[in-house]
N, C-alpha and C. Protein backbone atom coordinates (compact mmCIF):
# COMPACT_ATOMS: atom_id res chain seq x y z
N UNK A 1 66.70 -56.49 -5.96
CA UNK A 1 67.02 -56.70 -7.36
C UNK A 1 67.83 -55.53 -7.92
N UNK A 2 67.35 -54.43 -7.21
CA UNK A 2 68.27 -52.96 -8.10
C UNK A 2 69.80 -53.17 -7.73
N UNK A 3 70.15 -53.63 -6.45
CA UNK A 3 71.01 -53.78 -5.61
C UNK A 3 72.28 -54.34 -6.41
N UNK A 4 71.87 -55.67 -7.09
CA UNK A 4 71.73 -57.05 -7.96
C UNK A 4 72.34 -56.14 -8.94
N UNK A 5 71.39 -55.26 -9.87
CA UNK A 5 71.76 -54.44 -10.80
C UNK A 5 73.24 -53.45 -10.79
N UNK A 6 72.82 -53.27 -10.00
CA UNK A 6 73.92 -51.90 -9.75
C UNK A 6 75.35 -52.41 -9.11
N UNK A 7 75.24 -53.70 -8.81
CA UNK A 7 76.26 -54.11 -8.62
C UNK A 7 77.06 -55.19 -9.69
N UNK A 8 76.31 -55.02 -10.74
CA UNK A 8 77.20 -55.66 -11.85
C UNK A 8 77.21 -54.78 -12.60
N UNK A 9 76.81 -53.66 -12.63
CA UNK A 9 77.00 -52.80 -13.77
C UNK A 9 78.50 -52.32 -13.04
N UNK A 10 78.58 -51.95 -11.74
CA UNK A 10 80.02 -52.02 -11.19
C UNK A 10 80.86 -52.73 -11.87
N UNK A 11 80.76 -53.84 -11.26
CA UNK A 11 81.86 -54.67 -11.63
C UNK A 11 82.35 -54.61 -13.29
N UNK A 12 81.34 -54.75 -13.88
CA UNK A 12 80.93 -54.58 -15.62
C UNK A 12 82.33 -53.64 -16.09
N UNK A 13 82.22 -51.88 -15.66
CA UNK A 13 83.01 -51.02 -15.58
C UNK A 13 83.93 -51.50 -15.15
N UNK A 14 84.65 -52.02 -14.03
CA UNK A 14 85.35 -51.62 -13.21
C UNK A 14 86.97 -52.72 -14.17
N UNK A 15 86.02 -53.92 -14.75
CA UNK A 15 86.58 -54.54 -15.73
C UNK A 15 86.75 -54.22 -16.81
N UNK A 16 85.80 -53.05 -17.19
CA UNK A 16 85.77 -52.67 -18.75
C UNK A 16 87.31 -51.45 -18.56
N UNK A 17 87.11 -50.83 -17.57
CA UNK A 17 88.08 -49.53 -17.13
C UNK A 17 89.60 -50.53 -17.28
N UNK A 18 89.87 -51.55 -16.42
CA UNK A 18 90.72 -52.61 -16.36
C UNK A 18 91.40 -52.79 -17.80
N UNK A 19 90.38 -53.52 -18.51
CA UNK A 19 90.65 -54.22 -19.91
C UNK A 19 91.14 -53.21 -21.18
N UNK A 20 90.35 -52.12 -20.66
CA UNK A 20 90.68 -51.21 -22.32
C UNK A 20 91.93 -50.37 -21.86
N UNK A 21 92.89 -50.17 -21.40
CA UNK A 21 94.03 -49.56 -21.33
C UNK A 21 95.13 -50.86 -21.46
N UNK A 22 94.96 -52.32 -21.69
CA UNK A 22 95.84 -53.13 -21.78
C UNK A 22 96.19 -53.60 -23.05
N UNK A 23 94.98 -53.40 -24.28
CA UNK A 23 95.46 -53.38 -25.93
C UNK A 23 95.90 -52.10 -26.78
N UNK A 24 97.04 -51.93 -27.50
CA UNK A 24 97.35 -50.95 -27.79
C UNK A 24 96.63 -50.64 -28.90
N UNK A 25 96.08 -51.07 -29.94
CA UNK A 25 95.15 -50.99 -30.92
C UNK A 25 93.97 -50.12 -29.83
N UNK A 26 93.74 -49.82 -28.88
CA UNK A 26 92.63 -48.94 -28.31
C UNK A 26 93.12 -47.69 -27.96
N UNK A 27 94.53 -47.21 -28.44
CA UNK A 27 95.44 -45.99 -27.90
C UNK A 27 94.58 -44.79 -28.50
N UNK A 28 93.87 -44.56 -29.64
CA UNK A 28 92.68 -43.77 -29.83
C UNK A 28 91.74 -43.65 -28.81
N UNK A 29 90.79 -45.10 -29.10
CA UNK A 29 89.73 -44.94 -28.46
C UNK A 29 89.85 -45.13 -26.93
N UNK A 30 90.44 -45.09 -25.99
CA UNK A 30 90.77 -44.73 -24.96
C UNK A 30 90.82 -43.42 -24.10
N UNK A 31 90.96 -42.25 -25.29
CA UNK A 31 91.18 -40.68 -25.94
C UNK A 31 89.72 -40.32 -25.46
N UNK A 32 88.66 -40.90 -25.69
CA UNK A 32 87.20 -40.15 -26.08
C UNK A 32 85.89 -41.12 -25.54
N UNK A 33 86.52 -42.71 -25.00
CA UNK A 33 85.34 -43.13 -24.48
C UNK A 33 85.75 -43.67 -23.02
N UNK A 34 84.94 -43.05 -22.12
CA UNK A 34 85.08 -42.82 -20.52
C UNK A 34 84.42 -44.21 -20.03
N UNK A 35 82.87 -44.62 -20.95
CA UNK A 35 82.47 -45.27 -19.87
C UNK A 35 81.54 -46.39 -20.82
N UNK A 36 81.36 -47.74 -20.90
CA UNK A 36 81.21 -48.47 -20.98
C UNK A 36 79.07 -48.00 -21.81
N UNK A 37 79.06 -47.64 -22.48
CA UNK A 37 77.54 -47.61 -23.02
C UNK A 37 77.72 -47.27 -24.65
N UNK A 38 76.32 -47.89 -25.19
CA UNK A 38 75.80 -47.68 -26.21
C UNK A 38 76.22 -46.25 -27.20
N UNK A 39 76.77 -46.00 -28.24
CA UNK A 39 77.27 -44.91 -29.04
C UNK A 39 76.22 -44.45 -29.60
N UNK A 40 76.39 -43.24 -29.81
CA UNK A 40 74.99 -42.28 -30.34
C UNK A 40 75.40 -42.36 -31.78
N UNK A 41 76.24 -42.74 -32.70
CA UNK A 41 76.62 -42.66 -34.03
C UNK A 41 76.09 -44.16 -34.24
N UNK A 42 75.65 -45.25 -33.45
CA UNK A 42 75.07 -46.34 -33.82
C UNK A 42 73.97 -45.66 -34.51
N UNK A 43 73.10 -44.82 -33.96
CA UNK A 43 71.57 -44.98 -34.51
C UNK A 43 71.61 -43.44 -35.40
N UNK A 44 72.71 -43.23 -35.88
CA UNK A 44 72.72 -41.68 -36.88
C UNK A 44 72.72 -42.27 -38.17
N UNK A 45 72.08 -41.40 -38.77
CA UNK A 45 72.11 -41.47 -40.20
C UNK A 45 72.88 -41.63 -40.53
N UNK A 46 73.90 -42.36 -41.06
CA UNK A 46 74.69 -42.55 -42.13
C UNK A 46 75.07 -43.92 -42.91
N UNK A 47 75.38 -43.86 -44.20
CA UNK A 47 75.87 -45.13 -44.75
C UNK A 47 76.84 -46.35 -43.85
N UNK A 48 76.38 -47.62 -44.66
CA UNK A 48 76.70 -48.77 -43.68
C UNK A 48 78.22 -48.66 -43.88
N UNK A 49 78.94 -47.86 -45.14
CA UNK A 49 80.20 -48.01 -45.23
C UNK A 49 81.20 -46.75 -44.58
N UNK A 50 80.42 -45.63 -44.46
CA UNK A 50 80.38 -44.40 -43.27
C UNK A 50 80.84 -45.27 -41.76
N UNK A 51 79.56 -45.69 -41.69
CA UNK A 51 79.54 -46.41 -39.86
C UNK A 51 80.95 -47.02 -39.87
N UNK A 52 81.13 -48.20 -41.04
CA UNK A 52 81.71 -49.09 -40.52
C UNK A 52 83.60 -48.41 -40.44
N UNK A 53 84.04 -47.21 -41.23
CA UNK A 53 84.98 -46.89 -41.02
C UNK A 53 85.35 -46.31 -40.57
N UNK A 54 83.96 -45.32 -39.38
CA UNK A 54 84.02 -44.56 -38.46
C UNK A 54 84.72 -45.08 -37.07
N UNK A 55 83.92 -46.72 -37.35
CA UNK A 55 84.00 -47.81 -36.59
C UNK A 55 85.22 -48.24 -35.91
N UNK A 56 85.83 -48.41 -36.72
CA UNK A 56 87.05 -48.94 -37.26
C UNK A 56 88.33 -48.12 -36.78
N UNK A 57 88.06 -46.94 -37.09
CA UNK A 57 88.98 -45.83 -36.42
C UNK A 57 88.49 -45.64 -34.95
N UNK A 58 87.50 -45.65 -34.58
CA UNK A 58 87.40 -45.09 -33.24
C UNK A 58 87.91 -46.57 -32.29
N UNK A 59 88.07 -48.15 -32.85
CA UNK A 59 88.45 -48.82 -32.84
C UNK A 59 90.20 -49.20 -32.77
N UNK A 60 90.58 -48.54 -33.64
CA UNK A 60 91.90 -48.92 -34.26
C UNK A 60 92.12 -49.81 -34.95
N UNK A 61 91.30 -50.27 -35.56
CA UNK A 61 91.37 -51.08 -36.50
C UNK A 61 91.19 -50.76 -38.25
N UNK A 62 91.13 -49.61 -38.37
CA UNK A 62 91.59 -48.83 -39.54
C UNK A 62 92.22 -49.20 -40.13
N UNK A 63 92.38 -49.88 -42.06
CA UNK A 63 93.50 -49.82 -42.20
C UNK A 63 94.62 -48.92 -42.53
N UNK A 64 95.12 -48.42 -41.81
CA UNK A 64 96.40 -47.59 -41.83
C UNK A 64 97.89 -48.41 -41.47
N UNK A 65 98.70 -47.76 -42.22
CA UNK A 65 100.11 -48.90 -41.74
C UNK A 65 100.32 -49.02 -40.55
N UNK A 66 99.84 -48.63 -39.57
CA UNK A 66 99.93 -48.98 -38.12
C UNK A 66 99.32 -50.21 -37.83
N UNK A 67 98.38 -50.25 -38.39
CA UNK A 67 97.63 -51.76 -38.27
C UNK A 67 98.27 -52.37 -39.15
N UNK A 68 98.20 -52.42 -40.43
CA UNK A 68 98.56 -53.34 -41.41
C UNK A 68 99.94 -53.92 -41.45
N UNK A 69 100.78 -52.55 -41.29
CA UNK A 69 102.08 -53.22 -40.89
C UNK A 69 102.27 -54.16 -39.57
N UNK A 70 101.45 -54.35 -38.74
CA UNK A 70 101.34 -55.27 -37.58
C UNK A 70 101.40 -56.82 -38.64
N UNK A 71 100.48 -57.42 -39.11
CA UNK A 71 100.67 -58.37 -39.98
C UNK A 71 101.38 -58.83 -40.31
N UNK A 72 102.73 -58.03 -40.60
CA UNK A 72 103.65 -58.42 -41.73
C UNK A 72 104.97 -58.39 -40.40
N UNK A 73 104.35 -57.90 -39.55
CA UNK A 73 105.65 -58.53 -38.38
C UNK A 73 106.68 -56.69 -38.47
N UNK A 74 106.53 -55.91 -38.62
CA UNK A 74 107.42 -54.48 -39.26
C UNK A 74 106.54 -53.91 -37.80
N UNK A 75 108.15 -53.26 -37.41
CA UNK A 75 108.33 -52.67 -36.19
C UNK A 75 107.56 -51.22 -36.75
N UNK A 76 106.87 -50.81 -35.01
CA UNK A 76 105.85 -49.59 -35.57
C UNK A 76 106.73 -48.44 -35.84
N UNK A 77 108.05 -48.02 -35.63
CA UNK A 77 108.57 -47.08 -36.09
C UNK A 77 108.50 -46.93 -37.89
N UNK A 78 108.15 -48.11 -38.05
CA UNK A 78 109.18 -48.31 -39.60
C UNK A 78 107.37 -48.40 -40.50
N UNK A 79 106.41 -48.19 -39.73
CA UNK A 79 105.33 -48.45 -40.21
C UNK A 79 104.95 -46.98 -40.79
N UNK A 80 105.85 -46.17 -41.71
CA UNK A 80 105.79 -45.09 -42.17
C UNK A 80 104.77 -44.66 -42.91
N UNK A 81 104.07 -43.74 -43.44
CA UNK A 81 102.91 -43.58 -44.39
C UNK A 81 103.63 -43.35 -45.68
N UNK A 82 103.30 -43.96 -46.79
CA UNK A 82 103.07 -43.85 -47.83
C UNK A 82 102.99 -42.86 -48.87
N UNK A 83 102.19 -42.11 -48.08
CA UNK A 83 101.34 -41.67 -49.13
C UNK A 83 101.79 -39.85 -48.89
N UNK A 84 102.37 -39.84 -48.03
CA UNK A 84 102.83 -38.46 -48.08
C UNK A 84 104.23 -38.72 -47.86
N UNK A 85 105.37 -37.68 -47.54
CA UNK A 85 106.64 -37.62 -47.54
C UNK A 85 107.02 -37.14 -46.18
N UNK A 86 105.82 -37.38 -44.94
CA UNK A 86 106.12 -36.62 -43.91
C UNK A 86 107.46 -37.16 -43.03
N UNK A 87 107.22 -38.57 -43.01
CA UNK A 87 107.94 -39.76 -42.68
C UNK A 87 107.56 -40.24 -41.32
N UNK A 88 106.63 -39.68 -40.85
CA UNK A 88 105.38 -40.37 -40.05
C UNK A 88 105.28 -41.60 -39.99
N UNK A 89 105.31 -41.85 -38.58
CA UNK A 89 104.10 -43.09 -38.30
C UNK A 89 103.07 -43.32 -38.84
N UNK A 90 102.02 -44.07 -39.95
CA UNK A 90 100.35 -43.68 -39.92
C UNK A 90 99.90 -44.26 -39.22
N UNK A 91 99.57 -43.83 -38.25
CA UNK A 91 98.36 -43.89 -37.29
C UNK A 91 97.15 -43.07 -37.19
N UNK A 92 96.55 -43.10 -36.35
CA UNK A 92 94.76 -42.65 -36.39
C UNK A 92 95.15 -40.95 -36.30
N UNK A 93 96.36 -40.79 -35.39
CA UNK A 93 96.98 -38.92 -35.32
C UNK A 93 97.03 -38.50 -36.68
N UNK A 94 98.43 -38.98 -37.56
CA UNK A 94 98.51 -38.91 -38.37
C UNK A 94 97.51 -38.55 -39.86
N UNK A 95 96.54 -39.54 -39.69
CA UNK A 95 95.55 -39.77 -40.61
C UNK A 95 94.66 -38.71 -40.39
N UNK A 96 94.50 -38.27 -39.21
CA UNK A 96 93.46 -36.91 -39.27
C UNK A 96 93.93 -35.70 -39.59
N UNK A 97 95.13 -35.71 -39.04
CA UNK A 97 95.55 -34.29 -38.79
C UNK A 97 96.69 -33.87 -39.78
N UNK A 98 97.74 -34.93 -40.27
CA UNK A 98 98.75 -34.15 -40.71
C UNK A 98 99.16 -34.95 -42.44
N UNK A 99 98.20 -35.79 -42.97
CA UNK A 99 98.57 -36.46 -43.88
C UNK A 99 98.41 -35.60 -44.92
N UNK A 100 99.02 -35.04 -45.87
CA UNK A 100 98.77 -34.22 -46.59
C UNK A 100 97.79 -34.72 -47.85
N UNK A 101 97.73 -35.90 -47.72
CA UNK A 101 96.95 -36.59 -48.96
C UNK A 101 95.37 -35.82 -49.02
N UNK A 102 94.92 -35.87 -47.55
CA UNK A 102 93.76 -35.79 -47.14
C UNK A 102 93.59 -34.08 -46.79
N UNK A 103 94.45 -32.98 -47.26
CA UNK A 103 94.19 -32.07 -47.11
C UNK A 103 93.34 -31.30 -47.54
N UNK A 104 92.78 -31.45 -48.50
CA UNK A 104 91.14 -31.14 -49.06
C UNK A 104 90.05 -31.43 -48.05
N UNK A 105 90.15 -32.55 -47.62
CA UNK A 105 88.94 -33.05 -47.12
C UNK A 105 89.34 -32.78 -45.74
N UNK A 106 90.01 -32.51 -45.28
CA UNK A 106 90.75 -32.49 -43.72
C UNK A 106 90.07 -30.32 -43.50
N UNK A 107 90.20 -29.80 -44.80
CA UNK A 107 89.59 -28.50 -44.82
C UNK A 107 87.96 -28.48 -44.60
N UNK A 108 87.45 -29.25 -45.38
CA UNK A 108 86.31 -29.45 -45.45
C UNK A 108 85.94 -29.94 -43.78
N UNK A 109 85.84 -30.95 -42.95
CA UNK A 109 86.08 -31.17 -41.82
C UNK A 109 86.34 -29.72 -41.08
N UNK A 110 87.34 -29.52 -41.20
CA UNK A 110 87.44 -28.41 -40.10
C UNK A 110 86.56 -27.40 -40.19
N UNK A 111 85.97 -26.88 -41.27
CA UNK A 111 85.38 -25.71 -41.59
C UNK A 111 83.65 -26.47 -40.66
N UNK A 112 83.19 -27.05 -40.71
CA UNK A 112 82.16 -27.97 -39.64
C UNK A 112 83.13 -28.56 -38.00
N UNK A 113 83.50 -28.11 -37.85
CA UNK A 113 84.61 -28.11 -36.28
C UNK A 113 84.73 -26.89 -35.79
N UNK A 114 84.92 -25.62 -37.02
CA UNK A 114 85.19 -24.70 -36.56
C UNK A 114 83.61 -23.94 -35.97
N UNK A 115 82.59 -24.71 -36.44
CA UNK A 115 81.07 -23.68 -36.48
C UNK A 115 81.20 -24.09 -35.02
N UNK A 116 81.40 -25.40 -34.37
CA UNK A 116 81.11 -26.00 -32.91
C UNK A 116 81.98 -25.88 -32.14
N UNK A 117 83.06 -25.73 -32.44
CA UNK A 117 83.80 -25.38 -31.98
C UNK A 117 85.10 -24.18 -32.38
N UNK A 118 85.18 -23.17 -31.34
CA UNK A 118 85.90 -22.11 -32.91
C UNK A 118 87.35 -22.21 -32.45
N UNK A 119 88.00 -22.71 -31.41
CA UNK A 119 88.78 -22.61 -30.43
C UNK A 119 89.85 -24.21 -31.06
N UNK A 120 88.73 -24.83 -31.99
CA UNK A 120 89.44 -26.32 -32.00
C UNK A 120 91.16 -26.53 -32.46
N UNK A 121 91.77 -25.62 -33.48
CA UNK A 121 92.68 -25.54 -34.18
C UNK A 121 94.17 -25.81 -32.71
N UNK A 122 93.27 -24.59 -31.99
CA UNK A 122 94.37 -24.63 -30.82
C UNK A 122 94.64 -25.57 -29.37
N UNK A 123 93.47 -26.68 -29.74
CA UNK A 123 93.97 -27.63 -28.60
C UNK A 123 94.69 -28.57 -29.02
N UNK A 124 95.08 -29.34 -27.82
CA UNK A 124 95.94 -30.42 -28.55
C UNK A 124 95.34 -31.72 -28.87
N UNK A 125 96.06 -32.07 -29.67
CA UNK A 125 95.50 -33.65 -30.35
C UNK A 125 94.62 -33.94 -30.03
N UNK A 126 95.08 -34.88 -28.49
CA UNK A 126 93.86 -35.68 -27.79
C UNK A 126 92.61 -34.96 -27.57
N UNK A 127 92.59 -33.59 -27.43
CA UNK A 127 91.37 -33.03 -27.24
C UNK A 127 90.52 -32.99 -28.78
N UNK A 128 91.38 -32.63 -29.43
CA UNK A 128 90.34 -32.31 -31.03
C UNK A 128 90.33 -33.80 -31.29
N UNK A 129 90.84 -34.93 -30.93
CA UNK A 129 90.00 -36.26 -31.19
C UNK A 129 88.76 -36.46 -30.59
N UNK A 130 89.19 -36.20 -29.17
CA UNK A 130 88.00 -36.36 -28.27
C UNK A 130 86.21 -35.27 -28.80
N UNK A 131 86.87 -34.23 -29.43
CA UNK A 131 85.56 -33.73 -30.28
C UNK A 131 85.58 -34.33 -31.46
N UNK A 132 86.38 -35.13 -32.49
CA UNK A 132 85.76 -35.09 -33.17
C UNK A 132 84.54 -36.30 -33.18
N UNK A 133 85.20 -37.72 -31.79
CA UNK A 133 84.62 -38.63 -31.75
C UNK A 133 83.26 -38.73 -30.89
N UNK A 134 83.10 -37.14 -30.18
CA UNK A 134 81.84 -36.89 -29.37
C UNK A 134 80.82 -36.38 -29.79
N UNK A 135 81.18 -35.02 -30.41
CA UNK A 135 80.79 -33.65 -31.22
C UNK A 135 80.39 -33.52 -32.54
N UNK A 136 81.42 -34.41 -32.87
CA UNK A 136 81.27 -33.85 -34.71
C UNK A 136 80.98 -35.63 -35.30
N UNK A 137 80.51 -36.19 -35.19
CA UNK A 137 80.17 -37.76 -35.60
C UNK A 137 80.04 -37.90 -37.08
N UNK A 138 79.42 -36.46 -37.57
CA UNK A 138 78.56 -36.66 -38.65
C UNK A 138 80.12 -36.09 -39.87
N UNK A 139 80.36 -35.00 -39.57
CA UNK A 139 81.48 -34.50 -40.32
C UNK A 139 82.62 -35.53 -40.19
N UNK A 140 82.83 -36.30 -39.17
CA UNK A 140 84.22 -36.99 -38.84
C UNK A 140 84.10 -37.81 -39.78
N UNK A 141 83.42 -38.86 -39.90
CA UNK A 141 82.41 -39.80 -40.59
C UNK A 141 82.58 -39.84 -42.34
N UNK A 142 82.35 -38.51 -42.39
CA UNK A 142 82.52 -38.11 -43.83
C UNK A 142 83.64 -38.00 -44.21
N UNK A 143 84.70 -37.13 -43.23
CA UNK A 143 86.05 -36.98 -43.33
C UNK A 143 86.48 -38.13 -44.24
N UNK A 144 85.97 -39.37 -43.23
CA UNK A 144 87.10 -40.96 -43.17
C UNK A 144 86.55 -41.53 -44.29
N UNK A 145 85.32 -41.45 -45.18
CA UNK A 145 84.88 -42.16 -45.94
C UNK A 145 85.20 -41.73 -47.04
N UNK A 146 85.64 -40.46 -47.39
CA UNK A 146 86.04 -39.39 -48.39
C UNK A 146 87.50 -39.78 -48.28
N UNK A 147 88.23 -39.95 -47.32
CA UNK A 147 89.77 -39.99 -47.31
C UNK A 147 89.93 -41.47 -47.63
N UNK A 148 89.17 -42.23 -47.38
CA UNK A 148 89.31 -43.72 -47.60
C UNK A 148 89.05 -43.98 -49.32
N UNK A 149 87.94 -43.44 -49.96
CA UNK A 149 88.19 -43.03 -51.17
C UNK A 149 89.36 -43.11 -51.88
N UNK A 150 89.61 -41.75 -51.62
CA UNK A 150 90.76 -41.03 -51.73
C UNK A 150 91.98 -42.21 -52.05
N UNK A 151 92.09 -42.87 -50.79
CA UNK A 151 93.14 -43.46 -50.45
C UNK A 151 93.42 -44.47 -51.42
N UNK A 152 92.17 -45.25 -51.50
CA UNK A 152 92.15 -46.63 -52.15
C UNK A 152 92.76 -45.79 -54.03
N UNK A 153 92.13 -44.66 -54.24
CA UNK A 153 92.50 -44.23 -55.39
C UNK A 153 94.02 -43.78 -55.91
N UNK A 154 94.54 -43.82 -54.43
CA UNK A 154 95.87 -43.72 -55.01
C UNK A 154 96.52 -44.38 -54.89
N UNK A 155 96.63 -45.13 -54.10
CA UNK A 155 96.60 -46.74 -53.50
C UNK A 155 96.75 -48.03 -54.93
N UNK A 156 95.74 -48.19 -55.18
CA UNK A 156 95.21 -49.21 -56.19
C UNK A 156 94.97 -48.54 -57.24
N UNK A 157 95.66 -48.19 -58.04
CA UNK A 157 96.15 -47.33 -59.34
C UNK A 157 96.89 -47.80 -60.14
């Protein structure tokens, strides 16, 4: 029976490894999850509207013009952000690291990155995603729910 077991949890992976590098909406979460199990930010404290946009980003399904502009048929070059003057793509990079909208709260964040990590400023991207979606759950979390705020407030004005 273990035999039984262990040989579909194989296969399980070996399809899950397969499947998640073939949607581009997973170009994040691809970054930070290796292997097919249960998330430790399922059972953390936080609000259902926390989870769900933590969710969402570690997903790609955020709305950011990278997604949204998908909808409307607008090529991803042209899926520019808004909300700053960088002339950026917005995507999940974008949205953490360089949107200036979110630079308050993007301080706040780092200053809880920097206690766990002090070194974070100087890796690249994919690595300070990969902490913030392993390491820092609780600060990331807050980041996105504070910037989502944020957003809708300047947004829908």
């Amino acid at each position: 029976m273990e035999e039984v077991e262990t040989k579909l949890i194989e296969v399980n992976k070996c399809c899950w490894d397969k499947e998640i590098t073939q949607y581009s909406k997973l170009r994040t979460y691809v970054i930070f999850k290796s292997e097919c199990k249960t998330e430790k930010y399922l059972s953390m404290c936080m609000t259902r509207r926390q989870r769900s946009l933590y969710a969402q980003l570690r997903l790609g399904v955020l709305p950011l013009r990278l997604e949204t502009g998908r909808f409307k048929g607008e090529k991803e070059i042209d899926r520019i952000c808004v909300l700053c003057n960088s002339g950026d793509v917005e995507n999940e990079k974008h949205f953490l690291f360089k949107c200036s909208l979110y630079e308050n709260e993007r301080v706040m964040l780092y200053k809880k990155t920097v206690e766990k990590c002090p070194d974070f400023k100087e890796l690249n991207e994919n690595d300070q995603i990969h902490i913030l979606m392993t390491q820092l759950v609780s600060p990331t979390s807050k980041f996105v729910q504070d910037a989502f705020i944020k957003r809708k407030n300047t947004l829908y004005v």
